[in-house]
PDB file of N, CA and C in Angstrom:
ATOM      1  N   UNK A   1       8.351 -48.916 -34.646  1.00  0.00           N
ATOM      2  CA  UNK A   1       9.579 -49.015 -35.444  1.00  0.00           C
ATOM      3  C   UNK A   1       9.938 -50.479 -35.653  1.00  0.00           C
ATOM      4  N   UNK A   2      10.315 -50.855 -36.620  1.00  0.00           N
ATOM      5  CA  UNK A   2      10.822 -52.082 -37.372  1.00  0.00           C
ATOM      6  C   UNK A   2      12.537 -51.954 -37.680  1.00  0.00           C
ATOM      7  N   UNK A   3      12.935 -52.480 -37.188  1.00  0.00           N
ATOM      8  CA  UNK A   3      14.825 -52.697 -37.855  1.00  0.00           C
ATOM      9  C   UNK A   3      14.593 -53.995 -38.637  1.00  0.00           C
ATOM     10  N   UNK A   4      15.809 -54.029 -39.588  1.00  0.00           N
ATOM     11  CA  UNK A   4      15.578 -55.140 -40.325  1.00  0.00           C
ATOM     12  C   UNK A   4      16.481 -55.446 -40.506  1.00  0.00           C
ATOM     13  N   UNK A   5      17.042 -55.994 -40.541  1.00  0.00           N
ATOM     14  CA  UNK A   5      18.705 -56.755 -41.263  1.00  0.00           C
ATOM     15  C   UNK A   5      18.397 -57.896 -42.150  1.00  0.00           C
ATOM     16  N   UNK A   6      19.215 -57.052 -43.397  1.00  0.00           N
ATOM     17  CA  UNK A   6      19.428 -58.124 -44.788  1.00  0.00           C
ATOM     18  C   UNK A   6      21.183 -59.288 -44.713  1.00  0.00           C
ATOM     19  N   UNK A   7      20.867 -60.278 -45.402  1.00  0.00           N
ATOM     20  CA  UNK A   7      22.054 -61.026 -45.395  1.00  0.00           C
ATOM     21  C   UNK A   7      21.898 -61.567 -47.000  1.00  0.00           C
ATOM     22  N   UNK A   8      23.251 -62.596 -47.189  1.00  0.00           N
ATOM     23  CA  UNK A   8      22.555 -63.738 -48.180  1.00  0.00           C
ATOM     24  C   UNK A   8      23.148 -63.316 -49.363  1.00  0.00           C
ATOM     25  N   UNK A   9      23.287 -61.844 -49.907  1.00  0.00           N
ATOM     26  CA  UNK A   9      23.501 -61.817 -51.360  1.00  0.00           C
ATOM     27  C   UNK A   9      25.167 -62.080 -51.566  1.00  0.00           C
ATOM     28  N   UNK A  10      25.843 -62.110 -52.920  1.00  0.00           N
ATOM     29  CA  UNK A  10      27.007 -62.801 -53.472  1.00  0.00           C
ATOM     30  C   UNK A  10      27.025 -62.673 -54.674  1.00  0.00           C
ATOM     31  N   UNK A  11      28.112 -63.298 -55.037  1.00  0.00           N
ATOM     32  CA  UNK A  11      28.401 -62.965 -56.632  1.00  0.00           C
ATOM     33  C   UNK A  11      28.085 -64.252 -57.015  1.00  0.00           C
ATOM     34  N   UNK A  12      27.461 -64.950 -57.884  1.00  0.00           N
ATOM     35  CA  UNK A  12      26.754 -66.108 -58.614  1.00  0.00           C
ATOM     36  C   UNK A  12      27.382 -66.565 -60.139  1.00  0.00           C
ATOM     37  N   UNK A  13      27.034 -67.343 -60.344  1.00  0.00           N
ATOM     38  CA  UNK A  13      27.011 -67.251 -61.908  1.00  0.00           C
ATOM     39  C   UNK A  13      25.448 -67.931 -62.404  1.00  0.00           C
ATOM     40  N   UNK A  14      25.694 -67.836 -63.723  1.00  0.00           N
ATOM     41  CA  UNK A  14      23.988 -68.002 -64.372  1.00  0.00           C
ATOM     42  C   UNK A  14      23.946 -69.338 -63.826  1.00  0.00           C
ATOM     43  N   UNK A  15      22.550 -69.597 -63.794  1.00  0.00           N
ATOM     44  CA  UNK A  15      21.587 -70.636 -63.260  1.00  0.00           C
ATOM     45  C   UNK A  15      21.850 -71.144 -62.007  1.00  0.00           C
ATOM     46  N   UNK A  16      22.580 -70.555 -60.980  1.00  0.00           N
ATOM     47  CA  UNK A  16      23.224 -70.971 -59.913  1.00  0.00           C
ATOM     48  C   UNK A  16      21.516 -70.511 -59.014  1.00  0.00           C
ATOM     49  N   UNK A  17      22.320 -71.210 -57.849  1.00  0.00           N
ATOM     50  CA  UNK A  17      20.858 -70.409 -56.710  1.00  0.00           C
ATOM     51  C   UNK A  17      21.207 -69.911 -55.535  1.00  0.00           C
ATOM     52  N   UNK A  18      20.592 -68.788 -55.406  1.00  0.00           N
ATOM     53  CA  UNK A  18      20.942 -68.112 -53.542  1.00  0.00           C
ATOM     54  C   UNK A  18      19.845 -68.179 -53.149  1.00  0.00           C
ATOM     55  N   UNK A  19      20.404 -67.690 -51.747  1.00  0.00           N
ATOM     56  CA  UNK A  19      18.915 -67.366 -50.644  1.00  0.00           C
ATOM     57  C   UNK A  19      19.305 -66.165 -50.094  1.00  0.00           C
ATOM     58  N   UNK A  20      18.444 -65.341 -50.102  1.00  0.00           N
ATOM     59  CA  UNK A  20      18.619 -63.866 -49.242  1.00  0.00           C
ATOM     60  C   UNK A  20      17.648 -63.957 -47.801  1.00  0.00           C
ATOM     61  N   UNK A  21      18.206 -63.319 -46.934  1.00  0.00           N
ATOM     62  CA  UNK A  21      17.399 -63.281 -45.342  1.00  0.00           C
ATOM     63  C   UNK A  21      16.728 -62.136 -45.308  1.00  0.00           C
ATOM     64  N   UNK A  22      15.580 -61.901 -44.274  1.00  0.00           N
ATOM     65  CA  UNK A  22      16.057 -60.384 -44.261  1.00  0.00           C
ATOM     66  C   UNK A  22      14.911 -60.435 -42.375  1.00  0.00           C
ATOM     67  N   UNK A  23      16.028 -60.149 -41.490  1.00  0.00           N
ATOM     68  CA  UNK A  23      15.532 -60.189 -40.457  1.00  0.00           C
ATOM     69  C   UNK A  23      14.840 -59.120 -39.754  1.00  0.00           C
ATOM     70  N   UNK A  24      13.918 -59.260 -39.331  1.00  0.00           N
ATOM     71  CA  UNK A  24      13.301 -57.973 -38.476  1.00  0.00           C
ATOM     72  C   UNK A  24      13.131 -58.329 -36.889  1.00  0.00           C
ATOM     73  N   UNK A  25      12.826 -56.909 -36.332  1.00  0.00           N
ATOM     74  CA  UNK A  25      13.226 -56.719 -34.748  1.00  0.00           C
ATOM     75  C   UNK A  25      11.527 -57.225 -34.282  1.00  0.00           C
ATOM     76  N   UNK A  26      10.659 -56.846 -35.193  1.00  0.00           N
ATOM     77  CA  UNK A  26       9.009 -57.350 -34.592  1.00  0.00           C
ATOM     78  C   UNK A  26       7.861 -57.993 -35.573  1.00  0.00           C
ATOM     79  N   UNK A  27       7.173 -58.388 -35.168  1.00  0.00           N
ATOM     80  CA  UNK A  27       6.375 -59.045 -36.270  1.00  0.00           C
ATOM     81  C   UNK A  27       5.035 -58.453 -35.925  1.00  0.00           C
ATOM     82  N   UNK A  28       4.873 -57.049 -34.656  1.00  0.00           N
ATOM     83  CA  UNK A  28       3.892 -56.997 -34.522  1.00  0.00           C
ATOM     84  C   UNK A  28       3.520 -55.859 -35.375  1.00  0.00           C
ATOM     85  N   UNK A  29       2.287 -55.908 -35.716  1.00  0.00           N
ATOM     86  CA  UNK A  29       1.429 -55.218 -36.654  1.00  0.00           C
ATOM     87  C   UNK A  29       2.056 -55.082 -37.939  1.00  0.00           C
ATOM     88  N   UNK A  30       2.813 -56.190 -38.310  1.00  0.00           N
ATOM     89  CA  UNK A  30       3.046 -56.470 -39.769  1.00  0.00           C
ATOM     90  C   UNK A  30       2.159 -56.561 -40.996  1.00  0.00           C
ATOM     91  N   UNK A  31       1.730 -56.390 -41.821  1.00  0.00           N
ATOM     92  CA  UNK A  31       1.065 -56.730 -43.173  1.00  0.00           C
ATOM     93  C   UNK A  31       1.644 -57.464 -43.668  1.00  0.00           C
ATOM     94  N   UNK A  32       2.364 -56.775 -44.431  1.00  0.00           N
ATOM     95  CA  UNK A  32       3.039 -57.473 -45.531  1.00  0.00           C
ATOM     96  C   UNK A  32       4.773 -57.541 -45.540  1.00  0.00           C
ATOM     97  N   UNK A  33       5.193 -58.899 -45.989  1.00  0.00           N
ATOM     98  CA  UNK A  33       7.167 -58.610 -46.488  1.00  0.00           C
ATOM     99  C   UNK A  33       7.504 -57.906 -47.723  1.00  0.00           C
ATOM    100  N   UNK A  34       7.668 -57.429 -47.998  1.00  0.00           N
ATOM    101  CA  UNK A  34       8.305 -57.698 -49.795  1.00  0.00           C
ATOM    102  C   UNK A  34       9.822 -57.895 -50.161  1.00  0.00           C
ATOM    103  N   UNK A  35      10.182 -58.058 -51.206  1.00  0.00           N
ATOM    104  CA  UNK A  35      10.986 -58.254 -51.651  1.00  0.00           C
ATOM    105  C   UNK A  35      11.557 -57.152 -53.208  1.00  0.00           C
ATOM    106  N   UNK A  36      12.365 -56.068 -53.045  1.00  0.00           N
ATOM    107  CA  UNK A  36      12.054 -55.019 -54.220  1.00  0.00           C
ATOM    108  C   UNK A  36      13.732 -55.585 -54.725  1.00  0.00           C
ATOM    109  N   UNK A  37      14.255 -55.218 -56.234  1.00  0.00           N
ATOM    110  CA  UNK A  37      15.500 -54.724 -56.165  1.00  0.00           C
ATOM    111  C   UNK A  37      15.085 -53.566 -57.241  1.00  0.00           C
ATOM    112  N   UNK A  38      16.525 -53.360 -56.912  1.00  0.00           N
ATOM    113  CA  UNK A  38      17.136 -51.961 -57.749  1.00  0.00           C
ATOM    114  C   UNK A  38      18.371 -52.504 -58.839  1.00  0.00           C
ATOM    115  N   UNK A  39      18.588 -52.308 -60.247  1.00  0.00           N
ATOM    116  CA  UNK A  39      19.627 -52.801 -60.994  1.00  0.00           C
ATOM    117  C   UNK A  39      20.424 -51.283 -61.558  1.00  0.00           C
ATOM    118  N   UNK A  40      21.494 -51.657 -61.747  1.00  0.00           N
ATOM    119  CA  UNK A  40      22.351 -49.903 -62.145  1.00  0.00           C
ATOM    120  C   UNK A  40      21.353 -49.199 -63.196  1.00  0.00           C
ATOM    121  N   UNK A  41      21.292 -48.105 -62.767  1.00  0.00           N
ATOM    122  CA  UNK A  41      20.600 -47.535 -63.590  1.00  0.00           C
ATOM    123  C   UNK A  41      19.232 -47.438 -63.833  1.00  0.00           C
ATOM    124  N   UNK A  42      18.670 -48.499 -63.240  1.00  0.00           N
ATOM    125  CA  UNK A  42      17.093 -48.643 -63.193  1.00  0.00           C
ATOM    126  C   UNK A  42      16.655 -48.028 -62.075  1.00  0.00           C
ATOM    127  N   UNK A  43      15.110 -48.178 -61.880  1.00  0.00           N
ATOM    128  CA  UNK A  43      14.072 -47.380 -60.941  1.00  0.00           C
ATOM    129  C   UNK A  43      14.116 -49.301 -60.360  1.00  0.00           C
ATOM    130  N   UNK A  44      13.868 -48.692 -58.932  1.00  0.00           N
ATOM    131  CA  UNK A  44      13.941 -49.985 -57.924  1.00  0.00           C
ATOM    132  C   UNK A  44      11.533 -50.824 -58.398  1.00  0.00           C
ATOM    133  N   UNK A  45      12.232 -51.899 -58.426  1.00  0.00           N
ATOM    134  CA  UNK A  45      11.007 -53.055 -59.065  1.00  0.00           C
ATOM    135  C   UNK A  45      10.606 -53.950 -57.908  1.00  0.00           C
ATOM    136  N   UNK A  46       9.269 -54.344 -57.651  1.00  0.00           N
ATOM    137  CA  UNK A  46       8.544 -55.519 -57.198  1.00  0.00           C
ATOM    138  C   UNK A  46       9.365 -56.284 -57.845  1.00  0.00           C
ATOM    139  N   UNK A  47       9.778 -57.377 -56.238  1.00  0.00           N
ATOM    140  CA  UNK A  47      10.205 -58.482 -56.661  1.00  0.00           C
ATOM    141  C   UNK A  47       9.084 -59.815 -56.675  1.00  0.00           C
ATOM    142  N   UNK A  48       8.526 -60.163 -55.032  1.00  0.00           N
ATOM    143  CA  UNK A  48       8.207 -60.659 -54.434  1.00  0.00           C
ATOM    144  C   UNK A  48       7.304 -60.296 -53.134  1.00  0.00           C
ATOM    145  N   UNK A  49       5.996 -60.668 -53.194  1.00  0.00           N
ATOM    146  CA  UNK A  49       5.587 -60.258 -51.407  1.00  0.00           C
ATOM    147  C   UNK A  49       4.778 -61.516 -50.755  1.00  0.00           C
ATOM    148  N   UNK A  50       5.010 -61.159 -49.414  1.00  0.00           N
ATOM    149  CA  UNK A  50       3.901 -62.300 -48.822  1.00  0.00           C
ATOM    150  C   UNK A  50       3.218 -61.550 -47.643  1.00  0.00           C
ATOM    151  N   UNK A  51       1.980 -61.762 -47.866  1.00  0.00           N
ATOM    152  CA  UNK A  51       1.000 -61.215 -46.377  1.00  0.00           C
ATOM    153  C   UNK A  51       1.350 -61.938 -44.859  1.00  0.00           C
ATOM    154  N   UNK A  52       0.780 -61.193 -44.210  1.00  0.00           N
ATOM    155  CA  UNK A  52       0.747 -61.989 -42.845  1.00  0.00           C
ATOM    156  C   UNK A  52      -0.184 -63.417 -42.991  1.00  0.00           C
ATOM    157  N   UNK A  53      -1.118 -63.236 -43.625  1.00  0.00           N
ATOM    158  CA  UNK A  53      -1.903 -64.844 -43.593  1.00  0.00           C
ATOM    159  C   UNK A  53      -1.078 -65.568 -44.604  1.00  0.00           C
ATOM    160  N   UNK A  54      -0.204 -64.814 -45.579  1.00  0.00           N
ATOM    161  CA  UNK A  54       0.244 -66.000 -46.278  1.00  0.00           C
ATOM    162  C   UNK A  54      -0.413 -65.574 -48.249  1.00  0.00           C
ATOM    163  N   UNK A  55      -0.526 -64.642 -48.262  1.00  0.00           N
ATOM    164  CA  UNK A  55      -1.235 -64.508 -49.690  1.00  0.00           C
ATOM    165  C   UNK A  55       0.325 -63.969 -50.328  1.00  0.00           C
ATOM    166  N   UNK A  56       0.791 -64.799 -51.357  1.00  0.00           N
ATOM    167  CA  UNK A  56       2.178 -64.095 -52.267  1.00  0.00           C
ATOM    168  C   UNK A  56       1.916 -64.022 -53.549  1.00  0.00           C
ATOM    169  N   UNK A  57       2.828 -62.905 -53.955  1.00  0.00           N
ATOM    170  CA  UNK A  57       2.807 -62.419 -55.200  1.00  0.00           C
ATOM    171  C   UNK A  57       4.483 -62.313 -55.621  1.00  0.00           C
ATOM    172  N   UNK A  58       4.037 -62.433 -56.837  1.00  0.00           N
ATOM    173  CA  UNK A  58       5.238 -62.146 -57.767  1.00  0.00           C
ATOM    174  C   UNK A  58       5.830 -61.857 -59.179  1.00  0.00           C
ATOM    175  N   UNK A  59       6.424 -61.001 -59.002  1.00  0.00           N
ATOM    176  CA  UNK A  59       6.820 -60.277 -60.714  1.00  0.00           C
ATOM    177  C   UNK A  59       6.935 -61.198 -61.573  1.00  0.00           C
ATOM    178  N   UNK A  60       6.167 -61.008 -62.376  1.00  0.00           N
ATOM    179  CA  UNK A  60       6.491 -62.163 -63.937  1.00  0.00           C
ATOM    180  C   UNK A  60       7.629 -62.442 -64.375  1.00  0.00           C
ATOM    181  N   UNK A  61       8.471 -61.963 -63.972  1.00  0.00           N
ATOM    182  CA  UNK A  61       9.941 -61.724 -64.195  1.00  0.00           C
ATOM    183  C   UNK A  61      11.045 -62.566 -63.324  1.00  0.00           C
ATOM    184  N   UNK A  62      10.078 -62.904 -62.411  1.00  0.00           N
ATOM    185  CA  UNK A  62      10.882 -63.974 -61.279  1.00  0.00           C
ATOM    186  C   UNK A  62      10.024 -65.175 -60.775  1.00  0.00           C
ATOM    187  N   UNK A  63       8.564 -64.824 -61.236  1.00  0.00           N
ATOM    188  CA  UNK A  63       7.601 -66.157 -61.031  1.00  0.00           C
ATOM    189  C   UNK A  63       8.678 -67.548 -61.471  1.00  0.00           C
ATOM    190  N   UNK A  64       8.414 -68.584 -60.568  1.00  0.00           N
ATOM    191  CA  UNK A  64       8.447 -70.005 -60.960  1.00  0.00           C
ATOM    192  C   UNK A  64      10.334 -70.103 -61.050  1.00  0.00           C
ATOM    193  N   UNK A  65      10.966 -69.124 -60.443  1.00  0.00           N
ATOM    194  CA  UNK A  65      11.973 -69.341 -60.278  1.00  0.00           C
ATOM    195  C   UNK A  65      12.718 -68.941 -58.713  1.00  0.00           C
ATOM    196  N   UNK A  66      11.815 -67.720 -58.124  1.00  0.00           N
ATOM    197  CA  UNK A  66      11.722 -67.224 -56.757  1.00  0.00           C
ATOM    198  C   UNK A  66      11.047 -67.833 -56.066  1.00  0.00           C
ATOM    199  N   UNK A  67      11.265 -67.809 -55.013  1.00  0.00           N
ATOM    200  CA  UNK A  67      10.172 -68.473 -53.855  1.00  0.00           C
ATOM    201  C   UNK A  67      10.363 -67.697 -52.404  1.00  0.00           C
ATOM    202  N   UNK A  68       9.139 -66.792 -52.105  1.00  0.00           N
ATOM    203  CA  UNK A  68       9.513 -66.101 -50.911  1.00  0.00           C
ATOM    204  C   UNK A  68       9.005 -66.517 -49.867  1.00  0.00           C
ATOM    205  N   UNK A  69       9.225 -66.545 -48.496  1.00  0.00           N
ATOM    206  CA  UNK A  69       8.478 -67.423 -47.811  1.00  0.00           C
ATOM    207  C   UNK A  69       8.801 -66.961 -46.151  1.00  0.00           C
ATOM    208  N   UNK A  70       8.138 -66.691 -45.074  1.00  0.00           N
ATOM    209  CA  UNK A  70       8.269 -65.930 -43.984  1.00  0.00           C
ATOM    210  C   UNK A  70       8.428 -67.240 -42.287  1.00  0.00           C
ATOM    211  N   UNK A  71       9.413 -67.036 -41.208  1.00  0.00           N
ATOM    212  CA  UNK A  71       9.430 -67.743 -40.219  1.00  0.00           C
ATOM    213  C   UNK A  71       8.651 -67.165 -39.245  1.00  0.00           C
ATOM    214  N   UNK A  72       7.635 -67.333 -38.820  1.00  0.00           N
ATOM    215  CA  UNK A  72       7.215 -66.862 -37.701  1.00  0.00           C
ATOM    216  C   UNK A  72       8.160 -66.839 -36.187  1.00  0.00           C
ATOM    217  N   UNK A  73       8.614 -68.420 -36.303  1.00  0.00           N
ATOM    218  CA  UNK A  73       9.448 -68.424 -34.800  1.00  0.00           C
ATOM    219  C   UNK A  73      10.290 -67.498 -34.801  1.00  0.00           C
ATOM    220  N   UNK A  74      11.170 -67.284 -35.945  1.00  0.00           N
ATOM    221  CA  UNK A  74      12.444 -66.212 -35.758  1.00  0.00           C
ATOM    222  C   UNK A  74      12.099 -64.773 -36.643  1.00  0.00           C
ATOM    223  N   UNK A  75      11.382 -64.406 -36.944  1.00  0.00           N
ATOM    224  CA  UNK A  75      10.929 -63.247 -37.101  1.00  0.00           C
ATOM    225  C   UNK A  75      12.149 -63.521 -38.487  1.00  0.00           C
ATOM    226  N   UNK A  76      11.901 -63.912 -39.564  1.00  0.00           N
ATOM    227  CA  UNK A  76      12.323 -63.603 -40.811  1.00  0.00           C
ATOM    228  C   UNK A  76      11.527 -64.057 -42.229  1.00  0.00           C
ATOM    229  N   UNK A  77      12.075 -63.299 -42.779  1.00  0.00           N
ATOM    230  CA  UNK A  77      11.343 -63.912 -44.072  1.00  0.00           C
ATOM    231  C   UNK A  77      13.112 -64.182 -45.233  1.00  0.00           C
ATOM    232  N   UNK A  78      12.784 -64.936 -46.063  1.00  0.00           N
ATOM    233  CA  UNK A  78      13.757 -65.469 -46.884  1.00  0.00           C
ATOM    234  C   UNK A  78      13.062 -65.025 -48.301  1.00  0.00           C
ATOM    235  N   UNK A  79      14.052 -65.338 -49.429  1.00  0.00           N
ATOM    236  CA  UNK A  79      13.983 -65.308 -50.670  1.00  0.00           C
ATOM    237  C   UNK A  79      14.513 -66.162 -51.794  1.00  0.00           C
ATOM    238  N   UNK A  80      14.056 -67.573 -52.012  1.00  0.00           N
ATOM    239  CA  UNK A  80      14.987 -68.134 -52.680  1.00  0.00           C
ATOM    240  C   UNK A  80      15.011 -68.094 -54.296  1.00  0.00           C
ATOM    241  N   UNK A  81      16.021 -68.250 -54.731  1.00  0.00           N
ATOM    242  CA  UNK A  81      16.316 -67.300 -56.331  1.00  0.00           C
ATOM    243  C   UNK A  81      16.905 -68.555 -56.632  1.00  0.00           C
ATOM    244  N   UNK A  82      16.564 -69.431 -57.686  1.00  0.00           N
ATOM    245  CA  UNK A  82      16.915 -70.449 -58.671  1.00  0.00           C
ATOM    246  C   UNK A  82      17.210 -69.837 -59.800  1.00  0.00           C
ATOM    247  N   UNK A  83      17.713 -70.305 -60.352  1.00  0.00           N
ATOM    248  CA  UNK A  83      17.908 -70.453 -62.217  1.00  0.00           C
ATOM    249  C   UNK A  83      18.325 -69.248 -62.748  1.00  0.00           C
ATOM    250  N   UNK A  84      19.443 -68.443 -61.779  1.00  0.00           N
ATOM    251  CA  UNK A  84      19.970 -66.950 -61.705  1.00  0.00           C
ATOM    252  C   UNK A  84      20.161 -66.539 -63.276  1.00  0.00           C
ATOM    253  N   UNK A  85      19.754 -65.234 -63.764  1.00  0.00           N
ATOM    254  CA  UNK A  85      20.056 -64.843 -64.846  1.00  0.00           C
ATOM    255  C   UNK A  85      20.902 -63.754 -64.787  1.00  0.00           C
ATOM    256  N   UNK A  86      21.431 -63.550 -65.501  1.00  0.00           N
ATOM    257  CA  UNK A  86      22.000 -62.166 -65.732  1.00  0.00           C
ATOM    258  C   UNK A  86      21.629 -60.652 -65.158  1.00  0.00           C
ATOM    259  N   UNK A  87      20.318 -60.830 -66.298  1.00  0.00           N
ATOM    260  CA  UNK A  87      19.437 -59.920 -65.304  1.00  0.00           C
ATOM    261  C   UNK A  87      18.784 -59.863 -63.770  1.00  0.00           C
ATOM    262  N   UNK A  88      19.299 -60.697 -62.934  1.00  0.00           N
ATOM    263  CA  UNK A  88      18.919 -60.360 -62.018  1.00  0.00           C
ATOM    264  C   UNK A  88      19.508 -59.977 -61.615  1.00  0.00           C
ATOM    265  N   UNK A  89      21.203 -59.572 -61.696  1.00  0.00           N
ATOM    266  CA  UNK A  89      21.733 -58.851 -61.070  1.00  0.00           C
ATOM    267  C   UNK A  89      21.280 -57.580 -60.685  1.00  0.00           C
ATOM    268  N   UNK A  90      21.388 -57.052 -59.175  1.00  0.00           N
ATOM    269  CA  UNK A  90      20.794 -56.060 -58.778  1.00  0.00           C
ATOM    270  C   UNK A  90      21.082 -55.847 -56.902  1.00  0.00           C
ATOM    271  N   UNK A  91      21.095 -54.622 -56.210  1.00  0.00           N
ATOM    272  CA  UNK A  91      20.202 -54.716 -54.667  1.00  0.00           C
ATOM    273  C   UNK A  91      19.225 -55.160 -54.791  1.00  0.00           C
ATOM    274  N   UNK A  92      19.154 -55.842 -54.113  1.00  0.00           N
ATOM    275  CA  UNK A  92      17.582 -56.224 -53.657  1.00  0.00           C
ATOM    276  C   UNK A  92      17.322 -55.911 -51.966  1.00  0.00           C
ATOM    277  N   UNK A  93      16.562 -55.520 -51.678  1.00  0.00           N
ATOM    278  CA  UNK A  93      15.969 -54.320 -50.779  1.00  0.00           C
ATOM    279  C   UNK A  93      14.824 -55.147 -49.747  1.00  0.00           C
ATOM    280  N   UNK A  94      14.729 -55.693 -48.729  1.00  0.00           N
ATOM    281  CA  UNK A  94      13.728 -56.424 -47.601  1.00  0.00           C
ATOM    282  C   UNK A  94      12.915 -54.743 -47.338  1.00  0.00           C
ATOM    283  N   UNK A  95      11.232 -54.997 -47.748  1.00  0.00           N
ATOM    284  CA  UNK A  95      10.202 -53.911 -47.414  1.00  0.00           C
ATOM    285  C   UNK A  95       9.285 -54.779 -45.874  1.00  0.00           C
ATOM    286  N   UNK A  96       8.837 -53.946 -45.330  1.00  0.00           N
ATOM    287  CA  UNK A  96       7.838 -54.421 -44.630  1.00  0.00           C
ATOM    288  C   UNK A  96       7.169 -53.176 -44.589  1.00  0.00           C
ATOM    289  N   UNK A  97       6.086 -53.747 -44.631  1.00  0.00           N
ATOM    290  CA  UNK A  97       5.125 -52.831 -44.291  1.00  0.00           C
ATOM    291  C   UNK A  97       4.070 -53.014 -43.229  1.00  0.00           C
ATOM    292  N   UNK A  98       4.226 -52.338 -42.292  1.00  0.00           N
ATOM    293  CA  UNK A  98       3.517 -52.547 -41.225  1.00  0.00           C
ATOM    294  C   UNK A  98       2.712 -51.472 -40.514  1.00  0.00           C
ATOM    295  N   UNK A  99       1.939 -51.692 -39.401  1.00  0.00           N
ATOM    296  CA  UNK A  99       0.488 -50.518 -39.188  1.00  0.00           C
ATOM    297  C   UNK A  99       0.900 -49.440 -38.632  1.00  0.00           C
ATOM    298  N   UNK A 100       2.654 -49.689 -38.043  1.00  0.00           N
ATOM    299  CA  UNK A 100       3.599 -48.431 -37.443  1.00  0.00           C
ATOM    300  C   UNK A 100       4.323 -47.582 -38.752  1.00  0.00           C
ATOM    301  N   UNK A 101       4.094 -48.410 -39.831  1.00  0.00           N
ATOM    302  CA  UNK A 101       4.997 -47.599 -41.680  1.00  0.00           C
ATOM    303  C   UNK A 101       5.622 -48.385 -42.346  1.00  0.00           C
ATOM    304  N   UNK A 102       6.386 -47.464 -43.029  1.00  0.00           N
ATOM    305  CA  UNK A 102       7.059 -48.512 -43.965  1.00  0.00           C
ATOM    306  C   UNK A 102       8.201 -48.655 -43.647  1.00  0.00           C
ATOM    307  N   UNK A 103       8.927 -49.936 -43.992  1.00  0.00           N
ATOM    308  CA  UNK A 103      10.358 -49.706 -43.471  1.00  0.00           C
ATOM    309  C   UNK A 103      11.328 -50.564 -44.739  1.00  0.00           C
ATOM    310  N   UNK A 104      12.315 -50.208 -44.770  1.00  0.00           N
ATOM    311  CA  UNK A 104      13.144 -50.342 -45.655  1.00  0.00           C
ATOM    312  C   UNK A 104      14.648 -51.081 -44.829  1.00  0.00           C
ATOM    313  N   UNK A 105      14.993 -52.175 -45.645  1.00  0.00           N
ATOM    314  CA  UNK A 105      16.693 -52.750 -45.519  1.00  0.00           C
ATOM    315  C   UNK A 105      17.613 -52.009 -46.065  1.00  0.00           C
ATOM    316  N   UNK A 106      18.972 -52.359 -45.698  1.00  0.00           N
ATOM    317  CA  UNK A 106      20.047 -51.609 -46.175  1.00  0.00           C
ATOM    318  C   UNK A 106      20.384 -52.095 -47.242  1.00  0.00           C
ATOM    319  N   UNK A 107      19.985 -52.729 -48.039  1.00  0.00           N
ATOM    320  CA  UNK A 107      20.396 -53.806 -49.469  1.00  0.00           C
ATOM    321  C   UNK A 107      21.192 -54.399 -49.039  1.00  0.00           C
ATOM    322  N   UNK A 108      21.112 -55.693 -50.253  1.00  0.00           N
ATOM    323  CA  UNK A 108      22.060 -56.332 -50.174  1.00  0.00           C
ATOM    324  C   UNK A 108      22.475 -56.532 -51.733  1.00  0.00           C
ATOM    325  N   UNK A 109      23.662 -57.012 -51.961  1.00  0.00           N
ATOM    326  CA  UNK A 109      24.158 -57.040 -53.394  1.00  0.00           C
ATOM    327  C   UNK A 109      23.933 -57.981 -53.862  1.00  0.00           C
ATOM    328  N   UNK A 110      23.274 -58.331 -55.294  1.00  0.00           N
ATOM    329  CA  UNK A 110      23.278 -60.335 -56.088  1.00  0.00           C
ATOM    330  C   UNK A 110      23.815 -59.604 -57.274  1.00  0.00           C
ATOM    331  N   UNK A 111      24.839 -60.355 -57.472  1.00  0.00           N
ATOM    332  CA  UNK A 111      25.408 -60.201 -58.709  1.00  0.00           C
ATOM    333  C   UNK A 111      25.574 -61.419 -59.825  1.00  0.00           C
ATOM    334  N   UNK A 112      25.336 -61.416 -60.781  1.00  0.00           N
ATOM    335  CA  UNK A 112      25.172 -62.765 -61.792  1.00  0.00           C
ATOM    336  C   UNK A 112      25.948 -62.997 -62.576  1.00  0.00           C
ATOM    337  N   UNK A 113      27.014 -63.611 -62.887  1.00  0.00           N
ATOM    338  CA  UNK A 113      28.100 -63.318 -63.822  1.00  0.00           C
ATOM    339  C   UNK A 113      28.043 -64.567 -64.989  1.00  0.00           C
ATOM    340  N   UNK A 114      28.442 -64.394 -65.873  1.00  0.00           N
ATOM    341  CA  UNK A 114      28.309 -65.202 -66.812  1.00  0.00           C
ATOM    342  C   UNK A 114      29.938 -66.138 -66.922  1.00  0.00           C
TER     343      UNK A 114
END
């Protein structure tokens, strides 16, 4: 079992920047972090992921403006969000996936206001 605790999200305005946390209880037999959200009304989307060695990916949709990136010492991984749009307002959701399952955060809220 994996617990996770999300932090970090807020209400923004465009082009502003946050950072989202998203802490977990173990790092053992981890794979992968990700990073998903969900926007009203939509089906929840790939945001962001990073492997245990370090291999990341990311939605065309947030490339070159996201940057996800994992602490080994404190068992977290972060999410940093530049150049906020509109559309990113959304939950955004901390995944791990690890060799015990999948596990899911409680969201957290980013909201983008113009």
């Amino acid at each position: 079992q994996v617990q996770l605790v999300e932090s970090g999200g807020g209400l923004v305005q465009v082009g502003d920047s946050l950072a989202l946390s998203c802490g977990f209880s173990t790092r053992n037999g981890i794979n992968y972090i990700a990073w998903h959200r969900q926007a009203p009304g939509k089906q929840r989307e790939f945001v962001a992921s990073i492997t245990w060695a370090g291999y990341i990916r990311y939605s065309n949709s947030v490339k070159d403006r996201f940057t996800i990136s994992r602490n080994n010492a404190d068992n977290t991984a972060s999410l940093q969000m530049t150049s906020l749009k509109l559309e990113d307002t959304a939950v955004y959701y901390c995944n791990v996936h690890a060799i015990s399952g999948d596990y899911w955060g409680q969201g957290t809220q980013v909201t983008v206001s113009s």
